[in-house]
C-alpha atoms as a PDB file:
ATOM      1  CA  UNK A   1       0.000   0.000   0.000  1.00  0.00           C
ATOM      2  CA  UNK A   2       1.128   3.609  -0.497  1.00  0.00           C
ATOM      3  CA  UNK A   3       1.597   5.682   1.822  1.00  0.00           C
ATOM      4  CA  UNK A   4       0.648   9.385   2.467  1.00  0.00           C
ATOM      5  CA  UNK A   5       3.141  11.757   2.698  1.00  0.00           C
ATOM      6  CA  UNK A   6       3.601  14.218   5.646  1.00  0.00           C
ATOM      7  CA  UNK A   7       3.572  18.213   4.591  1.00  0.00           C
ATOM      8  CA  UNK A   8       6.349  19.367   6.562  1.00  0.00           C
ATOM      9  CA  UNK A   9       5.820  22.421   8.052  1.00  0.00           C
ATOM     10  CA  UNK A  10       8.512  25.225   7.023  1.00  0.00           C
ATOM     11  CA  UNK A  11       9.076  28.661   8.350  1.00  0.00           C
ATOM     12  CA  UNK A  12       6.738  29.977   5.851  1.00  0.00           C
ATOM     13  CA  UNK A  13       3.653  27.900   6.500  1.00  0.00           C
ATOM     14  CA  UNK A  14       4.429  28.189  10.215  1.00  0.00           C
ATOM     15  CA  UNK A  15       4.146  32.003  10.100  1.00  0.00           C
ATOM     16  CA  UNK A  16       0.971  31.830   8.108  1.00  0.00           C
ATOM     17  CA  UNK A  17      -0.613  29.795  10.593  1.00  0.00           C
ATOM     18  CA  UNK A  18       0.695  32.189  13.460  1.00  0.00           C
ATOM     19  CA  UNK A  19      -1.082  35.163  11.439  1.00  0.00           C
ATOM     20  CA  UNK A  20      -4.827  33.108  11.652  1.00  0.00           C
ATOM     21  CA  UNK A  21      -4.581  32.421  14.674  1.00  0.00           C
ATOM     22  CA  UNK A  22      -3.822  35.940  16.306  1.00  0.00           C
ATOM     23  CA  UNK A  23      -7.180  37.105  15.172  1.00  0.00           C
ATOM     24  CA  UNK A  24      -8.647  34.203  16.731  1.00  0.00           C
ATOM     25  CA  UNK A  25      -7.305  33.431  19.766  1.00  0.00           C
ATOM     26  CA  UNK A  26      -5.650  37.145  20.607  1.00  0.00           C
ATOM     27  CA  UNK A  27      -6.693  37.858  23.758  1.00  0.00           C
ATOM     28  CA  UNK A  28      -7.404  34.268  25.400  1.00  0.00           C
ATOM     29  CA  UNK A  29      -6.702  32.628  28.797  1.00  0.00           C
ATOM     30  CA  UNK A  30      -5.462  29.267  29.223  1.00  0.00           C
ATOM     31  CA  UNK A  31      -8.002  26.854  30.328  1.00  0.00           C
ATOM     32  CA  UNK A  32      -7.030  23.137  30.056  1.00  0.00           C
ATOM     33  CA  UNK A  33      -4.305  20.880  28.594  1.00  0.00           C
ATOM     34  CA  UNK A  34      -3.652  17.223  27.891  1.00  0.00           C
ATOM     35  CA  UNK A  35      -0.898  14.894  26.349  1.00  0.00           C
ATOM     36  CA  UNK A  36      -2.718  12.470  23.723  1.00  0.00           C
ATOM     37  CA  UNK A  37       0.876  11.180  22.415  1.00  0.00           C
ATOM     38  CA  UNK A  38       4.558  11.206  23.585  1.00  0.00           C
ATOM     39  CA  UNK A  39       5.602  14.155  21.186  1.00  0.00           C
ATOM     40  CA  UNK A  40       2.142  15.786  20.971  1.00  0.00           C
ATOM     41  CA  UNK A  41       0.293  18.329  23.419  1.00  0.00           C
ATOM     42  CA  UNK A  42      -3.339  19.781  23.449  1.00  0.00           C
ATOM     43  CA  UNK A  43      -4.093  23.232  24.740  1.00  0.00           C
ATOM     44  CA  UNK A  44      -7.752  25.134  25.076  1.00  0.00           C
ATOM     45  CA  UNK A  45      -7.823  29.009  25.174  1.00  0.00           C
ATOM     46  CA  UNK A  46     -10.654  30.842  26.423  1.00  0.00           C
ATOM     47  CA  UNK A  47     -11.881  33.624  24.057  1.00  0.00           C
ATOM     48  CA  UNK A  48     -14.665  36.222  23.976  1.00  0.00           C
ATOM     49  CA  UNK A  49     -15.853  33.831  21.402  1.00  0.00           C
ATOM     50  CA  UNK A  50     -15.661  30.596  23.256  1.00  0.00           C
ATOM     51  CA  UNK A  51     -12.756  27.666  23.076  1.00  0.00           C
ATOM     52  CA  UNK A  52     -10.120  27.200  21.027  1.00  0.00           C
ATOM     53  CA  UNK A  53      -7.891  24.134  20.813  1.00  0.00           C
ATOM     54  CA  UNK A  54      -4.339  24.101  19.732  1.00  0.00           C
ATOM     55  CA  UNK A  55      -1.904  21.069  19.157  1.00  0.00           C
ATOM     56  CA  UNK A  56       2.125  21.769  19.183  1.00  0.00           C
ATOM     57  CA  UNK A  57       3.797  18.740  18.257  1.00  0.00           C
ATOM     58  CA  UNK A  58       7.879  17.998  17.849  1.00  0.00           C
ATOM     59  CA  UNK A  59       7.661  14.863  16.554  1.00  0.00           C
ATOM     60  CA  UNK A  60      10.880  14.977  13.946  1.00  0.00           C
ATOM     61  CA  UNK A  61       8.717  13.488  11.448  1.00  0.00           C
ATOM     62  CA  UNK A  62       5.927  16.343  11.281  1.00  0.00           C
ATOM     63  CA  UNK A  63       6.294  18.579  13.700  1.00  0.00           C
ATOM     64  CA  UNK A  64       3.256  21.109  13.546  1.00  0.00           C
ATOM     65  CA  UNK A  65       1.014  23.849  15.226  1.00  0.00           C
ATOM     66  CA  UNK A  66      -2.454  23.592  14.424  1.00  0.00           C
ATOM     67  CA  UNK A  67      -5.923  24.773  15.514  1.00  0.00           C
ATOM     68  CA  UNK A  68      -7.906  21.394  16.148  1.00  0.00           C
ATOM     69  CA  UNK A  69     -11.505  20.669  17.081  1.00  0.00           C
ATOM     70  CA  UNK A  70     -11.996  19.387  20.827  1.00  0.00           C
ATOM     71  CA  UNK A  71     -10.393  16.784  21.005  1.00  0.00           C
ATOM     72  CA  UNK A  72     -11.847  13.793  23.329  1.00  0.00           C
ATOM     73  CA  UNK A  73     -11.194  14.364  27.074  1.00  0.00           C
ATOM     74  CA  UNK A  74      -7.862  11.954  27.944  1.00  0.00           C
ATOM     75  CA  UNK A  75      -9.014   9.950  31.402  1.00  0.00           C
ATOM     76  CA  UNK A  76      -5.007   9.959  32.844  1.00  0.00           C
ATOM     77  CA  UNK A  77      -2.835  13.625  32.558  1.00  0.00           C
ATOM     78  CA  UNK A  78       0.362  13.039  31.760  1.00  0.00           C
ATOM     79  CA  UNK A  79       3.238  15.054  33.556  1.00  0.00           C
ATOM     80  CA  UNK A  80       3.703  17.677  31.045  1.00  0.00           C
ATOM     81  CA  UNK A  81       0.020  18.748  30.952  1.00  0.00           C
ATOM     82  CA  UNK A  82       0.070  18.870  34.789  1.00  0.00           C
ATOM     83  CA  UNK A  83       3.044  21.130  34.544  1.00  0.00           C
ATOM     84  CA  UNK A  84       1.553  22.858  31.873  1.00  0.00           C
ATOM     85  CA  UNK A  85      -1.769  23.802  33.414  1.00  0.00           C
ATOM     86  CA  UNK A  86       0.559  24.881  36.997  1.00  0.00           C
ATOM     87  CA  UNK A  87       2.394  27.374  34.962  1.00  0.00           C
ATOM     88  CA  UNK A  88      -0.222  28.798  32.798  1.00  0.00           C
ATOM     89  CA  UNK A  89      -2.936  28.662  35.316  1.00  0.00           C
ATOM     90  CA  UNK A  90      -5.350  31.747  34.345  1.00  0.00           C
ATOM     91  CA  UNK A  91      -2.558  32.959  32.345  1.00  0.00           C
ATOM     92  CA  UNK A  92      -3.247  35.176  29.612  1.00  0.00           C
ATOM     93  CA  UNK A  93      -2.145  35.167  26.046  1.00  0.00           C
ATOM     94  CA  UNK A  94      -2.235  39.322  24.733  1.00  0.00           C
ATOM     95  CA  UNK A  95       0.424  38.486  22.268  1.00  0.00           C
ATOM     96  CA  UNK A  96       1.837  36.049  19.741  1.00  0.00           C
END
């Protein structure tokens, strides 16, 4: 079977994602993380207009930042959500 191939994601598609998402999620306060995957973490800002979710991943493969639709709630937090939601609790995001 063939396989798919990942679109890496450069400098220049990076930046064009940063520019969408400052008009929707600029200003926002962190709500909730999770950890679905190893090299892969879920984050929900709070905006006037209601939730958004983001996933950062570094996985060498396809490493990405991307808005996502809620995602299903993960039973078990993993470490780096924990420490995640302990340093950004009610944080606020003004800038990108």
């Amino acid at each position: 079977m063939k396989t798919k191939a990942i679109q890496s994601m450069d400098v220049t598609s990076l930046r064009a994602v940063v520019a969408d998402l400052c008009s929707k999620i600029l200003p926002s306060r962190f709500e909730k993380a999770q950890q679905p995957e190893t090299q892969t973490v879920q984050i929900a800002l709070r905006t006037l207009k209601g939730l958004t979710w983001l996933e950062f991943s570094w996985n060498a493969e396809a490493p990405r930042l991307v808005e996502i639709s809620p995602p299903p709630r993960i039973g078990r937090e993993s470490t780096l959500a924990q420490q995640i939601k302990y340093g950004l609790n009610q944080m606020a995001l003004v800038e990108i």
